[in-house]
Protein backbone atom coordinates (compact mmCIF):
# COMPACT_ATOMS: atom_id res chain seq x y z
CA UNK A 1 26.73 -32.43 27.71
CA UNK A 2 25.95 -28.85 28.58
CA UNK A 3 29.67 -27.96 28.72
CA UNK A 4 29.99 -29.79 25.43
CA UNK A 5 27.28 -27.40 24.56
CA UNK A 6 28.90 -24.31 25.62
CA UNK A 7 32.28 -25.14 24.28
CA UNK A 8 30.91 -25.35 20.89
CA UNK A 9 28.56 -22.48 21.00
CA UNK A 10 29.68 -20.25 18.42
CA UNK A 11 30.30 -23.24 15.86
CA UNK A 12 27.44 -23.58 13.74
CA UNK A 13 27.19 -24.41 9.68
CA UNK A 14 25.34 -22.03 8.87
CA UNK A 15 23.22 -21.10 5.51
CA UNK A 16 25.71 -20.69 2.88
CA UNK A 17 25.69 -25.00 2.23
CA UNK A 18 22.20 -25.33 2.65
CA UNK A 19 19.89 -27.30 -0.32
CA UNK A 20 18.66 -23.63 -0.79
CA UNK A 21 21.80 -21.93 -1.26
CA UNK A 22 22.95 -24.39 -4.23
CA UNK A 23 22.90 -22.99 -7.51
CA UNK A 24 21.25 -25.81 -9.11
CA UNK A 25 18.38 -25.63 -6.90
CA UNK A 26 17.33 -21.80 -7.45
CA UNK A 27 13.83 -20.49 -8.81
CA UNK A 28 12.18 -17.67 -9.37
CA UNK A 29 8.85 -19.03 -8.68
CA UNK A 30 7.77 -19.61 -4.91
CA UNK A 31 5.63 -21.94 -3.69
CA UNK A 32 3.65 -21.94 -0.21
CA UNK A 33 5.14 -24.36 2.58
CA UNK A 34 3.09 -24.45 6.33
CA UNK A 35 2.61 -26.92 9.46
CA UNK A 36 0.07 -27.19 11.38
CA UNK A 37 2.53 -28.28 14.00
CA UNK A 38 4.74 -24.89 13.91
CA UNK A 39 4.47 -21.41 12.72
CA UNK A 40 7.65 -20.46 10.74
CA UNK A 41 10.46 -19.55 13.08
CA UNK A 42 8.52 -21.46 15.70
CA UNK A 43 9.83 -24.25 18.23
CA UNK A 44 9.18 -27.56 17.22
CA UNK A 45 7.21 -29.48 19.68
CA UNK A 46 8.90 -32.34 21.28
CA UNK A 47 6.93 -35.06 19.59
CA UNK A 48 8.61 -34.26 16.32
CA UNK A 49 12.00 -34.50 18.51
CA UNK A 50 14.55 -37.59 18.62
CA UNK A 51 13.54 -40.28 21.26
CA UNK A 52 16.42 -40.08 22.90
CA UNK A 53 15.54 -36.81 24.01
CA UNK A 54 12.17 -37.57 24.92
CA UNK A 55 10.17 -37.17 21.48
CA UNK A 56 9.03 -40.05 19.39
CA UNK A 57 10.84 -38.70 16.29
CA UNK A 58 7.34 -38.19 14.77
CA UNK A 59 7.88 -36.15 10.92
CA UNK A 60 5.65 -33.24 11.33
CA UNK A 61 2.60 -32.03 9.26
CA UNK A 62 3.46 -30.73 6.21
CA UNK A 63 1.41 -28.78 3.60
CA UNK A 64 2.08 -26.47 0.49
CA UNK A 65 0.77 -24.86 -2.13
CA UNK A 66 0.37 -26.37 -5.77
CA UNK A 67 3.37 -26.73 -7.77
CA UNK A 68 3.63 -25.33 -11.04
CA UNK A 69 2.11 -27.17 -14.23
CA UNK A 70 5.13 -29.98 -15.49
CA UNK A 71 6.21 -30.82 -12.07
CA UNK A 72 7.81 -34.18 -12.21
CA UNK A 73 8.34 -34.44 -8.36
CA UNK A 74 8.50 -33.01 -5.52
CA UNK A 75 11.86 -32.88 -3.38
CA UNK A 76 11.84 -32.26 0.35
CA UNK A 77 15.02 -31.69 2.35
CA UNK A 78 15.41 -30.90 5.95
CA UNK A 79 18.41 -29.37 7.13
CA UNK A 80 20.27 -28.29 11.13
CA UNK A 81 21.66 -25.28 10.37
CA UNK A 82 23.30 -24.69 13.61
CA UNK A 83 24.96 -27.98 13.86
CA UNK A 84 28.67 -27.39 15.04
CA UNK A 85 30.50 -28.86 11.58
CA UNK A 86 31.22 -27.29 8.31
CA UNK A 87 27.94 -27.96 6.39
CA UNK A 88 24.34 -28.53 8.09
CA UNK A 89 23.66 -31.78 8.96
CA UNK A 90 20.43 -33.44 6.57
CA UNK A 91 18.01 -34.97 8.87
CA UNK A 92 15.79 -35.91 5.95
CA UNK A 93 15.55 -35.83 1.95
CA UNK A 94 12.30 -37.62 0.46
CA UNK A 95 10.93 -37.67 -3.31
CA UNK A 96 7.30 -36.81 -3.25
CA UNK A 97 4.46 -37.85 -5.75
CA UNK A 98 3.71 -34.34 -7.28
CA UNK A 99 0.11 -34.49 -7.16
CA UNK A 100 0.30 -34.51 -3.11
CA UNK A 101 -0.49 -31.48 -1.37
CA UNK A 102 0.47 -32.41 2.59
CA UNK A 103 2.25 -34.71 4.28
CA UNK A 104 0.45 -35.92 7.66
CA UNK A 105 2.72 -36.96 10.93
CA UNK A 106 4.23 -39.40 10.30
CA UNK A 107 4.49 -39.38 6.87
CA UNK A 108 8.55 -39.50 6.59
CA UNK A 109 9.16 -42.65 8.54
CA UNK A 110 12.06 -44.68 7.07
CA UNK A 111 10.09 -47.90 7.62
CA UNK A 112 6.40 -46.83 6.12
CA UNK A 113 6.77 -44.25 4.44
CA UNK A 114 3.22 -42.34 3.30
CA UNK A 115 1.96 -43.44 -0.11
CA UNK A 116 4.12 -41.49 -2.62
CA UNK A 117 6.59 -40.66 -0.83
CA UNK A 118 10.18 -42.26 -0.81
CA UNK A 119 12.72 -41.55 2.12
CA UNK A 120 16.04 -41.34 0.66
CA UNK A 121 19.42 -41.41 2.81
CA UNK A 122 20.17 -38.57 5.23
CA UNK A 123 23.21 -37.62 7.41
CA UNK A 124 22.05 -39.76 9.92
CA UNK A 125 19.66 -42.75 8.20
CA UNK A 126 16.86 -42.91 5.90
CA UNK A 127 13.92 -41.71 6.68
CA UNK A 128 13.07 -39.08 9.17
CA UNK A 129 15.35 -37.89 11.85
CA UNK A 130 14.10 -35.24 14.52
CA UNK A 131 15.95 -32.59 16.02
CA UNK A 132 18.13 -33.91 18.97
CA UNK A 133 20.72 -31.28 19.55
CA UNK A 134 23.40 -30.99 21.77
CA UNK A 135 22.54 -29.81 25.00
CA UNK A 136 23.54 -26.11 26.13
CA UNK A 137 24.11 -25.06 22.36
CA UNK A 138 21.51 -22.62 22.14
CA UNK A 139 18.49 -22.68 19.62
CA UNK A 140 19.14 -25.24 16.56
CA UNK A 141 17.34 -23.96 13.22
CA UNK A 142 15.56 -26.73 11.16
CA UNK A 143 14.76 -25.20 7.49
CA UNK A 144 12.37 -27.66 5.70
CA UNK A 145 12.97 -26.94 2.15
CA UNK A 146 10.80 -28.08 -0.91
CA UNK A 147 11.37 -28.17 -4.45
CA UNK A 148 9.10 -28.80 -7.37
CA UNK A 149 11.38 -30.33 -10.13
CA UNK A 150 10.84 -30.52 -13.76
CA UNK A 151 12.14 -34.21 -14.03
CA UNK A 152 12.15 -37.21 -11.68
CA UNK A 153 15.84 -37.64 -10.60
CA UNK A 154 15.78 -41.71 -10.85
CA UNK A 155 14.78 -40.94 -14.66
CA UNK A 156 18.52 -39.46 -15.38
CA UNK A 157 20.60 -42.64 -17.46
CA UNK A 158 24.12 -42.98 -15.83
CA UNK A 159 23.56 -41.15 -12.55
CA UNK A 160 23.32 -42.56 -8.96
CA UNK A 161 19.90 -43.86 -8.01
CA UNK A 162 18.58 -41.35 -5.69
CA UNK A 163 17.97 -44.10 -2.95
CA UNK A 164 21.71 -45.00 -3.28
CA UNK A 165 22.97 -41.57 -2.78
CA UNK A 166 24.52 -39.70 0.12
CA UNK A 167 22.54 -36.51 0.50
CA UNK A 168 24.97 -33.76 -0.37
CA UNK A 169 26.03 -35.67 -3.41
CA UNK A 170 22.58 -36.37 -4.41
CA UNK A 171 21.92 -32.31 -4.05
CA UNK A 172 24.97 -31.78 -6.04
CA UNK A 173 24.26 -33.62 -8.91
CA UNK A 174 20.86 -32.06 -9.48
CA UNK A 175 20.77 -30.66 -12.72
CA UNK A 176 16.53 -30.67 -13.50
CA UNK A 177 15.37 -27.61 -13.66
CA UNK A 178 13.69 -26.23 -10.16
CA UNK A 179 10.07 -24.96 -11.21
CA UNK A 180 9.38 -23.65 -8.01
CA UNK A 181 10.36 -23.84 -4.10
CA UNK A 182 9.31 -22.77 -0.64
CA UNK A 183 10.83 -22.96 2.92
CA UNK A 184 9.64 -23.13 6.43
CA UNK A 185 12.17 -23.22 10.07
CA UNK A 186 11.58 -24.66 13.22
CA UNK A 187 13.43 -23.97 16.11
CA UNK A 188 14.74 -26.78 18.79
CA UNK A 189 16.80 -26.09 22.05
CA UNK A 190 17.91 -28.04 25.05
């Protein structure tokens, strides 16, 4: 796998198709976003890491700031950034109850999900998916990204149900207005 690695070194995705960098999903306002696991542009520790790499693909502690007044919901979207394909790979999207200020460990898991909290579909599964990159690639970025929206997305007549959804459509399609967002990386290499 470390040749692998090397081969593909200098093919990553990059920022420019990330949930942030979509039109539709711009604000002016900014909201707060922290871990108690991680600082921003910290590595993640290997608990929050795929199992097949040694972690238990535990979703890390999340916390942020409250969202502005008429918040519908909360969006969260993780994205690889570094990921050798066109677009970064989604290694979680969830729908959050508004009135929730953290997230503990845990929290994302496809199976029991926290209270208020839905796990939608990712690239690779519902639920939470930890890094796991390939080995000898160099450091993987992992931006979570949150969004305070001004309507629920399963409230839009004639659309996809958000649990339905692949996750680039479902970012796509977003047409709510974003109240407010905020952003915090990890880092992961093997």
């Amino acid at each position: 796998m470390t040749l692998l690695g090397r081969i593909l070194h200098n093919r990553r995705a990059g920022e420019a198709h990330t949930a942030w960098n979509l039109p539709s999903l711009h604000s002016a306002e900014a909201l707060t976003l922290t871990s108690r696991d991680f600082g921003d542009g910290d590595p993640m520790p290997l608990e929050h890491c795929l199992k097949n790499i040694g972690g238990a693909n535990l979703s890390p502690h999340l916390a942020w700031t409250p969202p502005p007044a008429g918040t519908a919901q909360l969006l969260l979207v993780m994205e690889d950034i570094d990921v050798p394909l066109a677009k970064p790979a989604v290694h979680c999207v969830a729908l959050i109850d508004p009135a929730a200020r953290h997230l503990e460990p845990g929290a994302l898991d496809a199976r029991q999900p926290a209270a208020g909290v839905q796990v939608l579909r990712s690239t690779i599964g519902r639920g939470y998916h930890g890094p796991g990159p390939i080995k000898g690639h160099g450091p993987h970025h992992y931006v979570f990204q949150l969004f305070a929206l001004a309507t629920r997305l399963d409230s839009t007549p004639g659309t996809t149900r958000p649990d339905r959804a692949r996750p680039r459509a479902l970012l796509s399609a977003i047409t709510t207005p974003v109240l407010a967002r905020a952003r915090l990386t990890a880092t992961f290499e093997r």
